[in-house]
N, C-alpha and C. Protein backbone atom coordinates (compact mmCIF):
# COMPACT_ATOMS: atom_id res chain seq x y z
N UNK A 1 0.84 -1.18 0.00
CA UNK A 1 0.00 0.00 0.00
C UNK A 1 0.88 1.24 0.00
N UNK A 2 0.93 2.16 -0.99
CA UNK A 2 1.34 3.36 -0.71
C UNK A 2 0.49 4.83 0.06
N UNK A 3 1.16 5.35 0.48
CA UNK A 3 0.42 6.10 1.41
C UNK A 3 1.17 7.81 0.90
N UNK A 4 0.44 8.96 1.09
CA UNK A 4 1.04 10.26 0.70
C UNK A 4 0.57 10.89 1.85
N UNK A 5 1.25 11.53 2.45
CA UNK A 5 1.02 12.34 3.73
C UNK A 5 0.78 13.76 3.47
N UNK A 6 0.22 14.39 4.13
CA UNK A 6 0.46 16.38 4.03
C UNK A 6 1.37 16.67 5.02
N UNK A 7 1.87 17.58 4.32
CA UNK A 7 2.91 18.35 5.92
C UNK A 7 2.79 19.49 5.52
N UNK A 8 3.49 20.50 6.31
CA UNK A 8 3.78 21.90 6.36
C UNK A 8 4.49 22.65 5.92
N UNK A 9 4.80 22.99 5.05
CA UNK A 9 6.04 23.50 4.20
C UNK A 9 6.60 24.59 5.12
N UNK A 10 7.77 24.77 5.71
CA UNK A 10 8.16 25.70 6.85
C UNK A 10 9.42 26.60 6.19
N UNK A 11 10.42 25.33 5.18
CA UNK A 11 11.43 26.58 4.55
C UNK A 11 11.89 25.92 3.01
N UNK A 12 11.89 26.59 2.48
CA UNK A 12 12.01 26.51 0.73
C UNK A 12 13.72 26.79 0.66
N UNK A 13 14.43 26.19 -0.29
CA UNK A 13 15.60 26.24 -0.45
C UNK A 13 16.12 25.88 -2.30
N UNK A 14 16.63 26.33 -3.02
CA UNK A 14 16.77 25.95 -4.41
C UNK A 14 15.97 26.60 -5.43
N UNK A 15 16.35 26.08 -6.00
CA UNK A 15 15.41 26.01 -7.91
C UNK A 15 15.19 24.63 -8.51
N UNK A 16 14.10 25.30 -9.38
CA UNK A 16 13.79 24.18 -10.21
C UNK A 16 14.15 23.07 -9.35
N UNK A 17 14.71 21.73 -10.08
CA UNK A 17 14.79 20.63 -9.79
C UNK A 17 15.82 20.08 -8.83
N UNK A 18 16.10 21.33 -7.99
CA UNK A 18 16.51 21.40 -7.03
C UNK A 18 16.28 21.84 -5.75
N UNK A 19 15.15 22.46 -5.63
CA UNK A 19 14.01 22.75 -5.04
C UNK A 19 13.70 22.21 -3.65
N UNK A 20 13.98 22.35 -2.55
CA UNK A 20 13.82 21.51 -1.34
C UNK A 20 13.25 22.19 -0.51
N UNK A 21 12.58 21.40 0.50
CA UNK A 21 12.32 22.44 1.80
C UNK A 21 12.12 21.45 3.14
N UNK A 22 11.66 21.92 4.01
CA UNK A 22 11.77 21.00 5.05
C UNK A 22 10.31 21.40 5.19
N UNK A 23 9.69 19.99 5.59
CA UNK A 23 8.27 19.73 5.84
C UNK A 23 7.94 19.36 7.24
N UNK A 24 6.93 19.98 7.78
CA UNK A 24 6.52 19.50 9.32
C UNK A 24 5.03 18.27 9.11
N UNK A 25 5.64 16.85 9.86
CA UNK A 25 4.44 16.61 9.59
C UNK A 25 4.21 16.20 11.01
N UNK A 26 2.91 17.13 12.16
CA UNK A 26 2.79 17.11 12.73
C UNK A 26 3.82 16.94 14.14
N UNK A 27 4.74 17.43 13.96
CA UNK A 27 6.23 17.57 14.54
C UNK A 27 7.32 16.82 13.99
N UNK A 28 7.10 15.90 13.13
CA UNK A 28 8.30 15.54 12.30
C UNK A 28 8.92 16.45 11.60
N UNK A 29 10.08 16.83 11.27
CA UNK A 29 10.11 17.28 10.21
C UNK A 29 11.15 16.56 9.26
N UNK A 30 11.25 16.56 7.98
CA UNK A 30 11.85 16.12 6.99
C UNK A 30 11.96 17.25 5.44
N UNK A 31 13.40 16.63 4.90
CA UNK A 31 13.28 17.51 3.89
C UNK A 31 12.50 16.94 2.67
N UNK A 32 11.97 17.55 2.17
CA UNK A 32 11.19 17.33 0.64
C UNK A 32 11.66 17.89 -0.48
N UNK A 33 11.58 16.99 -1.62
CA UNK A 33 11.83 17.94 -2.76
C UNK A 33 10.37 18.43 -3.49
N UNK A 34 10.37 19.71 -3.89
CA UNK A 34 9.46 20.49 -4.17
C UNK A 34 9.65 20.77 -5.48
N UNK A 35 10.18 20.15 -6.39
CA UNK A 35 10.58 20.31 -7.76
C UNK A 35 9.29 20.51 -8.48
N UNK A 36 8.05 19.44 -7.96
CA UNK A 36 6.61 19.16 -8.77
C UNK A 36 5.82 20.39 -8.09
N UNK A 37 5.52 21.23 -7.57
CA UNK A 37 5.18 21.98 -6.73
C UNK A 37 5.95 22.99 -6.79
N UNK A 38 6.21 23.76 -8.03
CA UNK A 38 6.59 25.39 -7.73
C UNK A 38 6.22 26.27 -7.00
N UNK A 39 4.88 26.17 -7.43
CA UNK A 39 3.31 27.15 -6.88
C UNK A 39 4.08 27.04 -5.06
N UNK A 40 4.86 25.83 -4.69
CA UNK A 40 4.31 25.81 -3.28
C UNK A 40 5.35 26.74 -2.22
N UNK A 41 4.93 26.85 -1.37
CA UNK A 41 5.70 27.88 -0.25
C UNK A 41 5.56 27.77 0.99
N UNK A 42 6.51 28.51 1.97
CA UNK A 42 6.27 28.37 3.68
C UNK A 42 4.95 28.96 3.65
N UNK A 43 4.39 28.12 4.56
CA UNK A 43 2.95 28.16 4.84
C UNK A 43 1.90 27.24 4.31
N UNK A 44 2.54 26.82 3.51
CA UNK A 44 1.56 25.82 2.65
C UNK A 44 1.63 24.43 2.57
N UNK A 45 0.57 24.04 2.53
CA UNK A 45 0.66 22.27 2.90
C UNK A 45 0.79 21.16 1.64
N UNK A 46 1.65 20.71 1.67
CA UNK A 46 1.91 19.60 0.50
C UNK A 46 1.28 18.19 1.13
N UNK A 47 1.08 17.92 -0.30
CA UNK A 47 0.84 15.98 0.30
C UNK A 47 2.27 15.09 -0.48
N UNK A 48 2.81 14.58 0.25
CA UNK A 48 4.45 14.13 0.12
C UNK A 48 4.14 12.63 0.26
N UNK A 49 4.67 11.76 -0.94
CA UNK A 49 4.98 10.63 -1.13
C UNK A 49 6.83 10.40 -1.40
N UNK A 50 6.86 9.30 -0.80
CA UNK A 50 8.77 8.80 -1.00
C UNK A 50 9.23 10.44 -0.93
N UNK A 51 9.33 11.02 -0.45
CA UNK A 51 9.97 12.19 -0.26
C UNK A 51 9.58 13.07 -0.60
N UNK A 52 8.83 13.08 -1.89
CA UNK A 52 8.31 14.31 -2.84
C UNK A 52 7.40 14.90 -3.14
N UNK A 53 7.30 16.35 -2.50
CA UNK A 53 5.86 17.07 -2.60
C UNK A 53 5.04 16.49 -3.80
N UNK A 54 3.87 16.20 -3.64
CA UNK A 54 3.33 15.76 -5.51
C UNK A 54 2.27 16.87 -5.70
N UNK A 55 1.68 17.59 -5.00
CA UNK A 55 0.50 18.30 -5.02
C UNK A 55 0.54 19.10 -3.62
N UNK A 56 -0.32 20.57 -3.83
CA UNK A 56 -0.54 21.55 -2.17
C UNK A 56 -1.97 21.50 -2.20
N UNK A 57 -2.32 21.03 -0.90
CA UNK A 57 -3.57 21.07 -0.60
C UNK A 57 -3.97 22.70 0.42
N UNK A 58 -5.53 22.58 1.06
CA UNK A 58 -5.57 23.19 1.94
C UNK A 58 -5.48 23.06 3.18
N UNK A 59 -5.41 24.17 4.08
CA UNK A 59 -5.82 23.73 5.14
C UNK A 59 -6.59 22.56 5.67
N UNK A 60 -7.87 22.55 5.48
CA UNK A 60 -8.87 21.88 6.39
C UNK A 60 -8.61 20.18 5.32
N UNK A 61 -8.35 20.77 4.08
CA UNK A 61 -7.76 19.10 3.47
C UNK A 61 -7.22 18.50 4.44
N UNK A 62 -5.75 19.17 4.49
CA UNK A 62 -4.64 18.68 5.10
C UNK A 62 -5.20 17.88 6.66
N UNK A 63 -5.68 18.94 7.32
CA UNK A 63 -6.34 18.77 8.74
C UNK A 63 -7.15 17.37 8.33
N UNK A 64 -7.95 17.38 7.70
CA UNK A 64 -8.87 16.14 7.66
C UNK A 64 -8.43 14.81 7.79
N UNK A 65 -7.10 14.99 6.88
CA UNK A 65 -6.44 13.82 6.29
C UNK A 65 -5.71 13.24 7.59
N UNK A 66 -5.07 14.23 8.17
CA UNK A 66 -4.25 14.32 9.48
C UNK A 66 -4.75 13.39 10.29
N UNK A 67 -6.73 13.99 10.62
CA UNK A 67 -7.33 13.44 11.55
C UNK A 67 -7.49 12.44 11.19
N UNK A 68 -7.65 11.48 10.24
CA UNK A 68 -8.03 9.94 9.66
C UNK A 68 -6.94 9.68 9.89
N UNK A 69 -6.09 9.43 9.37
CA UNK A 69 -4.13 8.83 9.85
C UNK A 69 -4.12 8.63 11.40
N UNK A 70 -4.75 9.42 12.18
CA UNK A 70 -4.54 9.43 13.56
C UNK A 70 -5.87 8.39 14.13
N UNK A 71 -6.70 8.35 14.02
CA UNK A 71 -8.06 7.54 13.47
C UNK A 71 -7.67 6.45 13.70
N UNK A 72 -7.06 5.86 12.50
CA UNK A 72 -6.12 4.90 11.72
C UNK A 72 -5.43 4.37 12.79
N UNK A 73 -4.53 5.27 13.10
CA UNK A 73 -3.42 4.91 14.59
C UNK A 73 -4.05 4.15 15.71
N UNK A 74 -5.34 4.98 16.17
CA UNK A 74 -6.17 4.46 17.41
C UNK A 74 -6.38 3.63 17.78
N UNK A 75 -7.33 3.04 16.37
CA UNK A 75 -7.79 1.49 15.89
C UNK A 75 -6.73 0.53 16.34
N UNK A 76 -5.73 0.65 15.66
CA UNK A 76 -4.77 -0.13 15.54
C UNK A 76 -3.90 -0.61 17.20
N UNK A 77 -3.82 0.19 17.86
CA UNK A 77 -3.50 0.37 19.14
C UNK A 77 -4.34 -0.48 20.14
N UNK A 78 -5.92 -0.07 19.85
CA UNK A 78 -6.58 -0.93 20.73
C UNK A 78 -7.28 -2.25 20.24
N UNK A 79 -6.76 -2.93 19.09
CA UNK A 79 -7.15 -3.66 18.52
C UNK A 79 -6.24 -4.89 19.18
């Protein structure tokens, strides 16, 4: 199963296809490449597969998605 997360885009670094930034996902943070995602910037939420921004969502996207993953977690815990 592959899975794409949202995080937080906090700092942008590069060009073009060099393009990186570091992503918060819910206190993780990690760097991403943002090569597919020009449009994107600090403040803005990507959904990141194998490393790489693929698309910026919104807010309450992002939030939603967040809350199901964590959902997800619960289940699993008291199961």
């Amino acid at each position: 199963m592959c899975l794409a997360v949202p995080g937080l885009v906090e700092s942008v670094e590069g060009e073009e296809f060099a393009r990186t930034g570091k992503v918060n996902f819910g206190g993780i943070v990690r760097e991403v490449n943002l090569a597919c995602v020009p449009e994107a910037g600090v403040g803005d939420y990507v959904v990141v597969h194998v490393g790489v921004a693929i698309s910026k969502v919104d807010k309450e996207e992002a939030a939603q998605v967040l809350e199901y993953l964590r959902q997800m977690g619960e289940e699993d815990v008291e199961a």
